[in-house]
C-alpha atoms as a PDB file:
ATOM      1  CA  UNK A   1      79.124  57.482 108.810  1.00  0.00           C
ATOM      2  CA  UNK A   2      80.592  59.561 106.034  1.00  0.00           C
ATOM      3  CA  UNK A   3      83.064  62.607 107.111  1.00  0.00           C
ATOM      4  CA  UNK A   4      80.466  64.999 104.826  1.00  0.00           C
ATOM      5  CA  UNK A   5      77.827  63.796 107.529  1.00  0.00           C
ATOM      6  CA  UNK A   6      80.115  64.314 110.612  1.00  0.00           C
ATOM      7  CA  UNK A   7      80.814  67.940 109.591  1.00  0.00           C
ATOM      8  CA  UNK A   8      77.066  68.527 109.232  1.00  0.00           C
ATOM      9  CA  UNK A   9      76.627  67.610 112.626  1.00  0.00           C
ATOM     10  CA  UNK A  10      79.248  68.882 114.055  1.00  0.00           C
ATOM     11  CA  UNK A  11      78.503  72.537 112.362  1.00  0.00           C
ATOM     12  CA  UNK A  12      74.856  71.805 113.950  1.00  0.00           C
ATOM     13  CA  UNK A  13      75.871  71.193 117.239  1.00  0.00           C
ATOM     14  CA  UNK A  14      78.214  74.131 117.474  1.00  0.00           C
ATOM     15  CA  UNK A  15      74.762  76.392 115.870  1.00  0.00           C
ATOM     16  CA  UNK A  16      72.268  74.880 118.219  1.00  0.00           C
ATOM     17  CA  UNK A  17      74.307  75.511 121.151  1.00  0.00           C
ATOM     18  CA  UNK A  18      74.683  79.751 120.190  1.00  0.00           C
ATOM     19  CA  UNK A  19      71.220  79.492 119.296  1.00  0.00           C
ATOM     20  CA  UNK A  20      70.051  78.334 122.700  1.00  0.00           C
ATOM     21  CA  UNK A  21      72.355  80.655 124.890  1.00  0.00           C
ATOM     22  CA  UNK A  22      70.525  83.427 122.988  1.00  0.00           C
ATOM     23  CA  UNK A  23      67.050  81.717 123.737  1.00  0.00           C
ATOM     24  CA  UNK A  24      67.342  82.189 127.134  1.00  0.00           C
ATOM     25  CA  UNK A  25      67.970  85.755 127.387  1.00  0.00           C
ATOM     26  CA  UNK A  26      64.887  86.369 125.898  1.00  0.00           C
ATOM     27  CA  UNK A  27      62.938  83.619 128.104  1.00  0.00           C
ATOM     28  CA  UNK A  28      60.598  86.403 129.837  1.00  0.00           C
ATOM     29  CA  UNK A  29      59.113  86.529 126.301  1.00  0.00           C
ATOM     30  CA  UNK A  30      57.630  83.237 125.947  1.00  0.00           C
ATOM     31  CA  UNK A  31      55.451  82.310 122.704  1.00  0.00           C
ATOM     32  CA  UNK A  32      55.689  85.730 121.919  1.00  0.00           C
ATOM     33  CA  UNK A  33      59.997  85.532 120.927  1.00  0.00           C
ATOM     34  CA  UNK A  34      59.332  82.058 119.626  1.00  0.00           C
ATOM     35  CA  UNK A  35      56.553  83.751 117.119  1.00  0.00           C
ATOM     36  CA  UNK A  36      59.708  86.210 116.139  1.00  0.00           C
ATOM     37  CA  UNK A  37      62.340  83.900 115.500  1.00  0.00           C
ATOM     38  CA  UNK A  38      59.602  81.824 113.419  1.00  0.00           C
ATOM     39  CA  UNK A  39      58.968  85.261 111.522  1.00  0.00           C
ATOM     40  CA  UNK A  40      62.300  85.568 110.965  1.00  0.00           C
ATOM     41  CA  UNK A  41      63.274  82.201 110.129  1.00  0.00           C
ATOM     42  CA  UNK A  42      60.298  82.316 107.427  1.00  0.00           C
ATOM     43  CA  UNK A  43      61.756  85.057 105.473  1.00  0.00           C
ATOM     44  CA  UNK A  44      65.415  84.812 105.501  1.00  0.00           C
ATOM     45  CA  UNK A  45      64.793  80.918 104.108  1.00  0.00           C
ATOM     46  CA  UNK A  46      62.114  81.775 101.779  1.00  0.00           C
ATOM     47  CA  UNK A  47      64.204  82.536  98.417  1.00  0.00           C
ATOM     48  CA  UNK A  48      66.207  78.916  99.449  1.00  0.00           C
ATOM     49  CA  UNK A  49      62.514  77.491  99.490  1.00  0.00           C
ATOM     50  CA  UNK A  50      61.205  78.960  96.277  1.00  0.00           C
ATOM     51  CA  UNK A  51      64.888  78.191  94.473  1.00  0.00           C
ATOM     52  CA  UNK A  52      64.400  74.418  95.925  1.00  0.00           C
ATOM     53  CA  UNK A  53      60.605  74.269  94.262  1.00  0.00           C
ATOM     54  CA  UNK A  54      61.511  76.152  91.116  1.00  0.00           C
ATOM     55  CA  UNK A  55      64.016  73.674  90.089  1.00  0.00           C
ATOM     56  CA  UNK A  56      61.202  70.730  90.756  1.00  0.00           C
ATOM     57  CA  UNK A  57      62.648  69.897  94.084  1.00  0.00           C
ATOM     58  CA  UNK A  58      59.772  68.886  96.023  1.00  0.00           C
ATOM     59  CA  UNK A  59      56.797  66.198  94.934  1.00  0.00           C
ATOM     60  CA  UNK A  60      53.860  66.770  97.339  1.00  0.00           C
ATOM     61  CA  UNK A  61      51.320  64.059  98.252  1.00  0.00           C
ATOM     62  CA  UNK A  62      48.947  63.793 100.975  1.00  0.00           C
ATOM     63  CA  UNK A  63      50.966  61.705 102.874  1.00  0.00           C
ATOM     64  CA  UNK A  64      53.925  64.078 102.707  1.00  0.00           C
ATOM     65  CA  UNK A  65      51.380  66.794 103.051  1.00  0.00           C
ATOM     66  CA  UNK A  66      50.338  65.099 106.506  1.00  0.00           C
ATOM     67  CA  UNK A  67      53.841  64.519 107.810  1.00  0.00           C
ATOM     68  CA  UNK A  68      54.827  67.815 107.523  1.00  0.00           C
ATOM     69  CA  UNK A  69      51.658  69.201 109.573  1.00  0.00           C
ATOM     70  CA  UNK A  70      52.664  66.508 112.320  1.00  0.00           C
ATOM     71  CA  UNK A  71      55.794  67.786 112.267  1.00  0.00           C
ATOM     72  CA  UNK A  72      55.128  71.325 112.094  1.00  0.00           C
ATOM     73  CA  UNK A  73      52.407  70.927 115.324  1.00  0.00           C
ATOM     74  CA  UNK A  74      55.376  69.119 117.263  1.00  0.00           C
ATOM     75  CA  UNK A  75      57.819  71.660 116.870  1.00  0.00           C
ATOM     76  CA  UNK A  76      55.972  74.347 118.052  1.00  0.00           C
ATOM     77  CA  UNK A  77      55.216  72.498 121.782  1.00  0.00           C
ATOM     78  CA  UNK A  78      58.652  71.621 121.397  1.00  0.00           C
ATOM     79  CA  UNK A  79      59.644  75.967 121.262  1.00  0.00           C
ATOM     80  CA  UNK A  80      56.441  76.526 123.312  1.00  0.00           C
ATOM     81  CA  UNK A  81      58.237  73.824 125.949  1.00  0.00           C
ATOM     82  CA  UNK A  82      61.736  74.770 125.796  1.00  0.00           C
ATOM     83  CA  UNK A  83      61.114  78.875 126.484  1.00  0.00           C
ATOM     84  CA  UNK A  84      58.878  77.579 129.382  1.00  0.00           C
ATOM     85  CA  UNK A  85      61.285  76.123 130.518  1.00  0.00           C
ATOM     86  CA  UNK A  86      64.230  78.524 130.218  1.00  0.00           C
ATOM     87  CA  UNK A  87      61.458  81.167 132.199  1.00  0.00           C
ATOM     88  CA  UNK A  88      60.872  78.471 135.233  1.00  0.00           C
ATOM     89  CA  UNK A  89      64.558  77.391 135.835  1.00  0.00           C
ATOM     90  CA  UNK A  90      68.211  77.796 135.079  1.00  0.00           C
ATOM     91  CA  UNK A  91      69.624  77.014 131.265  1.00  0.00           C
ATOM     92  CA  UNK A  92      72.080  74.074 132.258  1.00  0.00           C
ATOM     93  CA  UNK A  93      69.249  71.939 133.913  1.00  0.00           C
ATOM     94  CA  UNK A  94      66.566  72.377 131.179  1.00  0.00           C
ATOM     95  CA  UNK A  95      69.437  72.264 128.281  1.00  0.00           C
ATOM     96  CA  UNK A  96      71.174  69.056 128.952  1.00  0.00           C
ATOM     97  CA  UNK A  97      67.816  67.106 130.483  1.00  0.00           C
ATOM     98  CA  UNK A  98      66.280  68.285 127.262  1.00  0.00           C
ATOM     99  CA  UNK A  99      69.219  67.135 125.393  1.00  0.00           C
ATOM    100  CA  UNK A 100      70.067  64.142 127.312  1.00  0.00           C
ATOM    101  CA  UNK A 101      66.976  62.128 127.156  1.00  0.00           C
ATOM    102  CA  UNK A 102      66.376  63.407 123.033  1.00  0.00           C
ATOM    103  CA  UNK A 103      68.613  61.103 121.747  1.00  0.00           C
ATOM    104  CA  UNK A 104      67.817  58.123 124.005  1.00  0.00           C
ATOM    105  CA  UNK A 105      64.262  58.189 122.890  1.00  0.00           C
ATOM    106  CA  UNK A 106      65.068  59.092 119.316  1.00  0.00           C
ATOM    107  CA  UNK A 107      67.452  56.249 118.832  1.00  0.00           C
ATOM    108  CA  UNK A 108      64.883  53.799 120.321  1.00  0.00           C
ATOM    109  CA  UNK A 109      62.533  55.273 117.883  1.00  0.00           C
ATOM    110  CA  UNK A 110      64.839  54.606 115.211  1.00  0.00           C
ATOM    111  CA  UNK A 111      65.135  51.067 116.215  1.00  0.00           C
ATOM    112  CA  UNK A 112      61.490  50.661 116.720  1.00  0.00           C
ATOM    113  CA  UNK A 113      60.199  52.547 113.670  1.00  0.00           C
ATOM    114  CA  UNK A 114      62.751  52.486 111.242  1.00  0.00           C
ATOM    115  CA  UNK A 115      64.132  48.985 111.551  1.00  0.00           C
ATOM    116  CA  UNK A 116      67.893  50.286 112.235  1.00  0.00           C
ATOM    117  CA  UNK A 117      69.872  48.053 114.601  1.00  0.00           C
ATOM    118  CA  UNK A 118      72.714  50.204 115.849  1.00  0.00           C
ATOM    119  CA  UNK A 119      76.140  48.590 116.242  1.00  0.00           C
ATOM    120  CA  UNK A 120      77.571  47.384 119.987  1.00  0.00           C
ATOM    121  CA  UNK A 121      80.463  50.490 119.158  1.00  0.00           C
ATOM    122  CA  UNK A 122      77.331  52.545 118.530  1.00  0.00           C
ATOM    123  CA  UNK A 123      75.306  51.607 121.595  1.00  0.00           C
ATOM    124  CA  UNK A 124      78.449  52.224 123.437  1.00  0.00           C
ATOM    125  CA  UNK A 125      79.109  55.019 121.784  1.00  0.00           C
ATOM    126  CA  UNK A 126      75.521  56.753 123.071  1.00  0.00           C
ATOM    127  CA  UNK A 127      76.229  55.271 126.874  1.00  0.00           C
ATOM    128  CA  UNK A 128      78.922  58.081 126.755  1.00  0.00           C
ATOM    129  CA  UNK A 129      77.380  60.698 125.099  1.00  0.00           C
ATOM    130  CA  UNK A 130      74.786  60.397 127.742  1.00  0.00           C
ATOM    131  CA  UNK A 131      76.700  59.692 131.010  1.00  0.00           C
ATOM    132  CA  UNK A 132      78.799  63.299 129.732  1.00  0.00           C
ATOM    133  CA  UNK A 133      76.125  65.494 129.512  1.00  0.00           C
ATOM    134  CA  UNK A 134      75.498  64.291 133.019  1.00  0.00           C
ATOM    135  CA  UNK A 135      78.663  65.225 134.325  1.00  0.00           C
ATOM    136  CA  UNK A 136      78.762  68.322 132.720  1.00  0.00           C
ATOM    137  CA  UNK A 137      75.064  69.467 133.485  1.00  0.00           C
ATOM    138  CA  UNK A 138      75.391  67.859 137.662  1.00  0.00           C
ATOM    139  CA  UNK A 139      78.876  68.613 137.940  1.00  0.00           C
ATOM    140  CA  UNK A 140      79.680  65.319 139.673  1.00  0.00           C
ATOM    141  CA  UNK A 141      76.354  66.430 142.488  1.00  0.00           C
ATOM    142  CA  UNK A 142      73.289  65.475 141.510  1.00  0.00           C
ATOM    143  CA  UNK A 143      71.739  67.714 144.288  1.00  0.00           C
ATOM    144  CA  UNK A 144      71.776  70.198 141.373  1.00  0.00           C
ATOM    145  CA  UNK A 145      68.906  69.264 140.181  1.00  0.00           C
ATOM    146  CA  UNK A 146      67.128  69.879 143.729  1.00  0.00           C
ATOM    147  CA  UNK A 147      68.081  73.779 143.685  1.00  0.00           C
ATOM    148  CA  UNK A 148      66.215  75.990 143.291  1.00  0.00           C
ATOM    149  CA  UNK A 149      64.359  75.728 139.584  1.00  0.00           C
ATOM    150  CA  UNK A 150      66.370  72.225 139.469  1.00  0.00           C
ATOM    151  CA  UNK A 151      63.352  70.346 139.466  1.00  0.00           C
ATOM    152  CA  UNK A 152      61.027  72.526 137.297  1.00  0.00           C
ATOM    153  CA  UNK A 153      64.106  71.958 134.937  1.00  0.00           C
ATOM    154  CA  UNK A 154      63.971  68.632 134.723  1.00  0.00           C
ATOM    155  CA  UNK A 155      60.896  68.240 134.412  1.00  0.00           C
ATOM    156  CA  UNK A 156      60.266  70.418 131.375  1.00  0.00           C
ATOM    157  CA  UNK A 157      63.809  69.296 129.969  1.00  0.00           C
ATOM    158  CA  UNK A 158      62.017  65.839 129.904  1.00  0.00           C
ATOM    159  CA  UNK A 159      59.139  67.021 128.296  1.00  0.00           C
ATOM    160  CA  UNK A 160      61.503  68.797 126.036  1.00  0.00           C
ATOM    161  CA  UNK A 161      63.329  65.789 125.401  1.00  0.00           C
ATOM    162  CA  UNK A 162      60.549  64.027 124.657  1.00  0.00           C
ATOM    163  CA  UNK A 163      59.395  66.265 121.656  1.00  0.00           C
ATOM    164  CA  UNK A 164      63.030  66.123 120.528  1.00  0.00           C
ATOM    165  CA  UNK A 165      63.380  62.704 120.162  1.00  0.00           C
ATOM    166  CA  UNK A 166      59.377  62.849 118.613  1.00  0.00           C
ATOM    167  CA  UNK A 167      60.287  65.194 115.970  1.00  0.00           C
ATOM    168  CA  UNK A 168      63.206  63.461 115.136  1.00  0.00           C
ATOM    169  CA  UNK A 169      62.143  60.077 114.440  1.00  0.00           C
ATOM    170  CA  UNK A 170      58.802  61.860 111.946  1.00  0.00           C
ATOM    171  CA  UNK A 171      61.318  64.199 110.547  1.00  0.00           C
ATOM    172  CA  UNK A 172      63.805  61.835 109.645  1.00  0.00           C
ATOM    173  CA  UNK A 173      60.971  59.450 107.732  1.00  0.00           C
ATOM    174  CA  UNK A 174      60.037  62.600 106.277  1.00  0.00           C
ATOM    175  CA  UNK A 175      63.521  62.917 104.905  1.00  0.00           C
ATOM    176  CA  UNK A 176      64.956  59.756 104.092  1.00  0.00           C
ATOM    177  CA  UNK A 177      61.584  57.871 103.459  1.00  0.00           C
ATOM    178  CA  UNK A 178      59.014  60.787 101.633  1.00  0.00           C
ATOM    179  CA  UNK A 179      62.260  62.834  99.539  1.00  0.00           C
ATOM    180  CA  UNK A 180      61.232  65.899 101.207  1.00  0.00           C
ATOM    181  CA  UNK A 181      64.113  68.276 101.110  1.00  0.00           C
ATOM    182  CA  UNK A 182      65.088  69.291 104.471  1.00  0.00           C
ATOM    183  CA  UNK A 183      65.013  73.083 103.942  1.00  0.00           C
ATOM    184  CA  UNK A 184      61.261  72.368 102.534  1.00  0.00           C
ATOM    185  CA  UNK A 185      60.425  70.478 105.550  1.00  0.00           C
ATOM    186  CA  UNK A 186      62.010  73.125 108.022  1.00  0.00           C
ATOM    187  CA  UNK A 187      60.558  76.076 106.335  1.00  0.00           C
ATOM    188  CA  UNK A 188      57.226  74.813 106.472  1.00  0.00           C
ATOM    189  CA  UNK A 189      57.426  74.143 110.271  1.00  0.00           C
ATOM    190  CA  UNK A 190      58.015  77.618 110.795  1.00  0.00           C
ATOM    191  CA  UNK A 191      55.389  78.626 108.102  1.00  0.00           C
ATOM    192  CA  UNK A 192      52.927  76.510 110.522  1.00  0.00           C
ATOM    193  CA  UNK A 193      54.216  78.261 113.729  1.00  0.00           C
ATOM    194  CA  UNK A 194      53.830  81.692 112.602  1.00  0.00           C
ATOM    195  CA  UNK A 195      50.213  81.133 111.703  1.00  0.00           C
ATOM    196  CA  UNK A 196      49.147  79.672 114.826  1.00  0.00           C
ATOM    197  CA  UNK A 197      51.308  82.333 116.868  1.00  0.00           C
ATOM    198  CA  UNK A 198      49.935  85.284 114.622  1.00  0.00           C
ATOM    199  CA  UNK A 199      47.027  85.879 117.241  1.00  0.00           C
ATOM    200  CA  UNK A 200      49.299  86.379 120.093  1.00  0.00           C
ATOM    201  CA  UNK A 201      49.965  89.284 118.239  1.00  0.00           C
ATOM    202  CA  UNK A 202      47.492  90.324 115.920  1.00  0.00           C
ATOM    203  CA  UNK A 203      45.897  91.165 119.576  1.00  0.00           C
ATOM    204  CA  UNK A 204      47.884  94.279 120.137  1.00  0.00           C
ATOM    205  CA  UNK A 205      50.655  94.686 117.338  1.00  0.00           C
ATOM    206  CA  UNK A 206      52.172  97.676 119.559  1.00  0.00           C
ATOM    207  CA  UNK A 207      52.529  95.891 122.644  1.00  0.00           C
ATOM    208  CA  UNK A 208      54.353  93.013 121.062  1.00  0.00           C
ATOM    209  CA  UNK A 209      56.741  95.515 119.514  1.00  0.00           C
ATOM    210  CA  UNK A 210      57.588  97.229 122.303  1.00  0.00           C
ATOM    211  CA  UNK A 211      57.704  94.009 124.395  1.00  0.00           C
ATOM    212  CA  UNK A 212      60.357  93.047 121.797  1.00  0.00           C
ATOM    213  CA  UNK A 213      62.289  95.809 122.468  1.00  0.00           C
ATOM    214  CA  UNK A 214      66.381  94.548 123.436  1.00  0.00           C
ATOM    215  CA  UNK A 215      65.317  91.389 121.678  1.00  0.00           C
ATOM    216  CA  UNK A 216      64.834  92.195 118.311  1.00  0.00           C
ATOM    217  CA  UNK A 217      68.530  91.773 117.398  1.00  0.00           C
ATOM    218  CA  UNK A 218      68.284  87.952 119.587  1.00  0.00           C
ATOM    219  CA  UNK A 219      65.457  86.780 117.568  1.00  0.00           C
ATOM    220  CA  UNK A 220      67.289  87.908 114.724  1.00  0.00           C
ATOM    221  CA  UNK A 221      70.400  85.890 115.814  1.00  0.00           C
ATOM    222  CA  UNK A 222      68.029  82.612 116.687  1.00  0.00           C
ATOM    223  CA  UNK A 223      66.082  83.333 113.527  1.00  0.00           C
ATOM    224  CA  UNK A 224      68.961  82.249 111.475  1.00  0.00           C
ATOM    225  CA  UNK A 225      70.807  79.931 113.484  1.00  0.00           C
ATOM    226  CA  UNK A 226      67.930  77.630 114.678  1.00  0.00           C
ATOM    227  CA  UNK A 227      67.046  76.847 110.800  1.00  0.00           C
ATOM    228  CA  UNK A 228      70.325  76.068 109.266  1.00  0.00           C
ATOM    229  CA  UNK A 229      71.407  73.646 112.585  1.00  0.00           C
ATOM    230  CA  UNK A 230      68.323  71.701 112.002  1.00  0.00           C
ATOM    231  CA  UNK A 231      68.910  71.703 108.140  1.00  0.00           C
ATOM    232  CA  UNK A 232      72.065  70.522 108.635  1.00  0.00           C
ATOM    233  CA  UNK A 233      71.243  67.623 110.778  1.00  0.00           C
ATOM    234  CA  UNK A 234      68.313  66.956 108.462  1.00  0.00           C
ATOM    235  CA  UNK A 235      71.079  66.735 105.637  1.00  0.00           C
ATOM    236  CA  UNK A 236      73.021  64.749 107.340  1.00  0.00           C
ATOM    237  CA  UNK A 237      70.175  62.265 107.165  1.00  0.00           C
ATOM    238  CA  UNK A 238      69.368  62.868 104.165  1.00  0.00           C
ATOM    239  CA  UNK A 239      72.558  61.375 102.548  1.00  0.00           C
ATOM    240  CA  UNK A 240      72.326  58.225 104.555  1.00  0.00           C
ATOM    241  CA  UNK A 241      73.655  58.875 107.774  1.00  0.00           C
ATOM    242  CA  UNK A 242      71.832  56.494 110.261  1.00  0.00           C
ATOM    243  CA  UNK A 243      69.325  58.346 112.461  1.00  0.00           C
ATOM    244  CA  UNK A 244      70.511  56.203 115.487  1.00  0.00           C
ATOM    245  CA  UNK A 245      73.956  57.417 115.524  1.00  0.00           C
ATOM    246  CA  UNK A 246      73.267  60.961 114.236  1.00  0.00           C
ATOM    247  CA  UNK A 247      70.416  62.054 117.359  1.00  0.00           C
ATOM    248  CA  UNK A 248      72.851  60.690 119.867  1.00  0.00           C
ATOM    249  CA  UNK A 249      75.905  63.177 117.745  1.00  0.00           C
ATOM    250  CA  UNK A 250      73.844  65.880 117.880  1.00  0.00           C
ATOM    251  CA  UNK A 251      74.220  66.044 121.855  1.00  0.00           C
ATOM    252  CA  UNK A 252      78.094  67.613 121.016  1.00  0.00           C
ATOM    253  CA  UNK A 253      76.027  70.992 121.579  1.00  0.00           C
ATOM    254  CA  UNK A 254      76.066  70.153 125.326  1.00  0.00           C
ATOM    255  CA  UNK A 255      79.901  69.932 125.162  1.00  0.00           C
ATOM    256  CA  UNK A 256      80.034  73.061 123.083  1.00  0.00           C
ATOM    257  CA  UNK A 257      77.693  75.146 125.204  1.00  0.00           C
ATOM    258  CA  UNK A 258      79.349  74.309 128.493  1.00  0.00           C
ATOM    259  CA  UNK A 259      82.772  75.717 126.769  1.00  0.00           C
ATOM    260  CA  UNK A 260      81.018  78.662 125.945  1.00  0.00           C
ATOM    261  CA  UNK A 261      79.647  79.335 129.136  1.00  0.00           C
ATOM    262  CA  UNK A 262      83.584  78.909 130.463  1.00  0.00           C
ATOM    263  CA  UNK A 263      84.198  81.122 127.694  1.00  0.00           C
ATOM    264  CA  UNK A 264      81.395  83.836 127.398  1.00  0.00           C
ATOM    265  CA  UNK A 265      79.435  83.287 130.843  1.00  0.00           C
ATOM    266  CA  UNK A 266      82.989  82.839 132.796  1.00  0.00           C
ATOM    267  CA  UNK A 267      81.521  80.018 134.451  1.00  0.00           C
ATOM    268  CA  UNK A 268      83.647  77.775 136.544  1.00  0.00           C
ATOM    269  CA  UNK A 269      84.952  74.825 134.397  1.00  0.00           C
ATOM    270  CA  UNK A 270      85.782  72.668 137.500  1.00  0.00           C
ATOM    271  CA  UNK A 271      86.968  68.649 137.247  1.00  0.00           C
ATOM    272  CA  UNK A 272      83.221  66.967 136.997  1.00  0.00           C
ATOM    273  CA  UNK A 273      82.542  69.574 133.901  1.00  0.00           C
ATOM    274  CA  UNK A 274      85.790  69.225 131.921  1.00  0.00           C
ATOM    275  CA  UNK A 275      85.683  65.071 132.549  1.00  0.00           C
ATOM    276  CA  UNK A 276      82.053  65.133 130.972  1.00  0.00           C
ATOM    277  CA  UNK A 277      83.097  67.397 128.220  1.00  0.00           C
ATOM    278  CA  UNK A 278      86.251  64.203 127.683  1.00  0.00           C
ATOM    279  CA  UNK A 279      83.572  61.531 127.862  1.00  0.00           C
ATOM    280  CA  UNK A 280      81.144  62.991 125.868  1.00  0.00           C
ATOM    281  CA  UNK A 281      83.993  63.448 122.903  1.00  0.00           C
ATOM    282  CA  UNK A 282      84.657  59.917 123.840  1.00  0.00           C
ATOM    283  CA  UNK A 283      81.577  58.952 122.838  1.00  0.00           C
ATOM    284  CA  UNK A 284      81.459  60.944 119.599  1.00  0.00           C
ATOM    285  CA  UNK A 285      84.349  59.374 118.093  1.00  0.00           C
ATOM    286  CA  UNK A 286      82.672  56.013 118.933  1.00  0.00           C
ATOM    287  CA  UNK A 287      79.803  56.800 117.219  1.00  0.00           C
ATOM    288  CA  UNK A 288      81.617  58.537 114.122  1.00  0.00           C
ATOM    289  CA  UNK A 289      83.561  55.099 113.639  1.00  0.00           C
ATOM    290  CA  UNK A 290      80.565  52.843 114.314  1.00  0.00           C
END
């Protein structure tokens, strides 16, 4: 794996984990936020979208065509999933179930559908990726997942997970096996999202603004962010990066968000979370030589 490649997924991991803390301050809002990040995210990356197609950078077929509707459909249940979750339970359950068991399934998707055989380092490598996010999101007790909301979390960070590692494995044949530019590919997802939201509020157009009031500036702030960390990863692939060893890197956003809930949230660091954020570095440096 390149150094361009690690950067782009280390720059993702650090985005995905601001865009999430911001996420789940707005989690009373439901489909109706997701529908206004999506609105933003459709018109901040439109001029990168027309620039792209201007300059001949996309060749359409129906195949493509088709792969970017099934990829569009599962990222909406994946937002649709995620701030369900984030209403029904606490941020690190659903976060680092959802992020734990993405990669796990993604990777054996790569193996299955995409014919890669990851490395012994590599395998390795996403043993400790996993078994940190673990320590950081249990803290050593795995009683924390039967507080309260801890089983509602994991149970709709699986589900997340699930759709993570789904959209993964079509986006990255998307990528790396259609040629469709990852900007095209994410901008269309949220073109998809916002049409199939747009009756939520179509409905009443005044309640939804005033239900977005103290939000507005958050789904600004996800807007932005939640595009370009996907674009980057989505890059990453795109220039031959391995989609076995780059899922399982993406999980560095668990590591990153539980520094900047030490950081920002003043929550307690204690031992179990500051050995999982060691392992889970461990394991990034195993996969970034693998």
């Amino acid at each position: 794996m390149t150094l361009a490649s690690l950067s782009l997924v280390v720059l993702a991991s650090f985005l995905h984990a601001g865009w999430n803390l911001l996420a789940k301050r707005a989690a009373p809002l439901g489909p109706l936020f997701v529908f206004a990040y999506n609105l933003v995210a459709f018109v901040a990356y439109a001029p990168w979208v027309v620039w792209h197609l201007a300059n001949g950078g996309a060749a359409w077929t129906w195949a493509g065509a088709a792969i970017v509707g099934l990829s569009g459909l599962i990222h909406l249940a994946y937002s649709l999933c995620l701030q369900r979750g984030y209403q029904v339970a606490d941020l690190s359950v659903v976060y680092p179930v959802a992020r734990g068991t993405g990669p796990m399934l993604s990777s054996l998707g790569a193996i299955l559908v995409l014919g890669e055989l990851p490395s012994g380092r590599a395998l390795a490598g996403l043993a400790l990726v996993v078994a940190g996010i673990g320590l950081i999101a249990t803290q050593g007790r795995l009683a924390a997942f039967r507080g309260p909301g801890g089983a509602a979390g994991v149970q709709w960070g699986t589900a997340t997970g699930g759709l993570i590692a789904t959209y993964t494995v079509v986006d990255a044949y998307a990528v790396k096996s259609l040629g469709i530019a990852p900007v095209v590919l994410d901008w269309c997802n949220n073109l998809l999202r916002f049409v199939l939201l747009a009756p939520l509020v179509l409905a009443d157009p005044r309640r939804a603004w005033a239900a977005m009031r103290g939000y507005r500036l958050v789904a600004l702030g996800v807007g932005l962010m939640s595009p370009l960390s996907y674009i980057l990863v989505l890059a990453a692939l795109d220039g031959g990066a391995p989609l076995s060893i780059v899922a399982p890197m993406r999980e560095m956003s668990m590591m990153v968000g539980a520094v900047l809930g030490m950081i920002v949230l003043r929550e307690a660091a204690g031992p179990w979370r500051l050995a999982g954020c060691a392992v889970l570095i461990g394991g990034v440096i195993l996969l970034s030589s693998a």
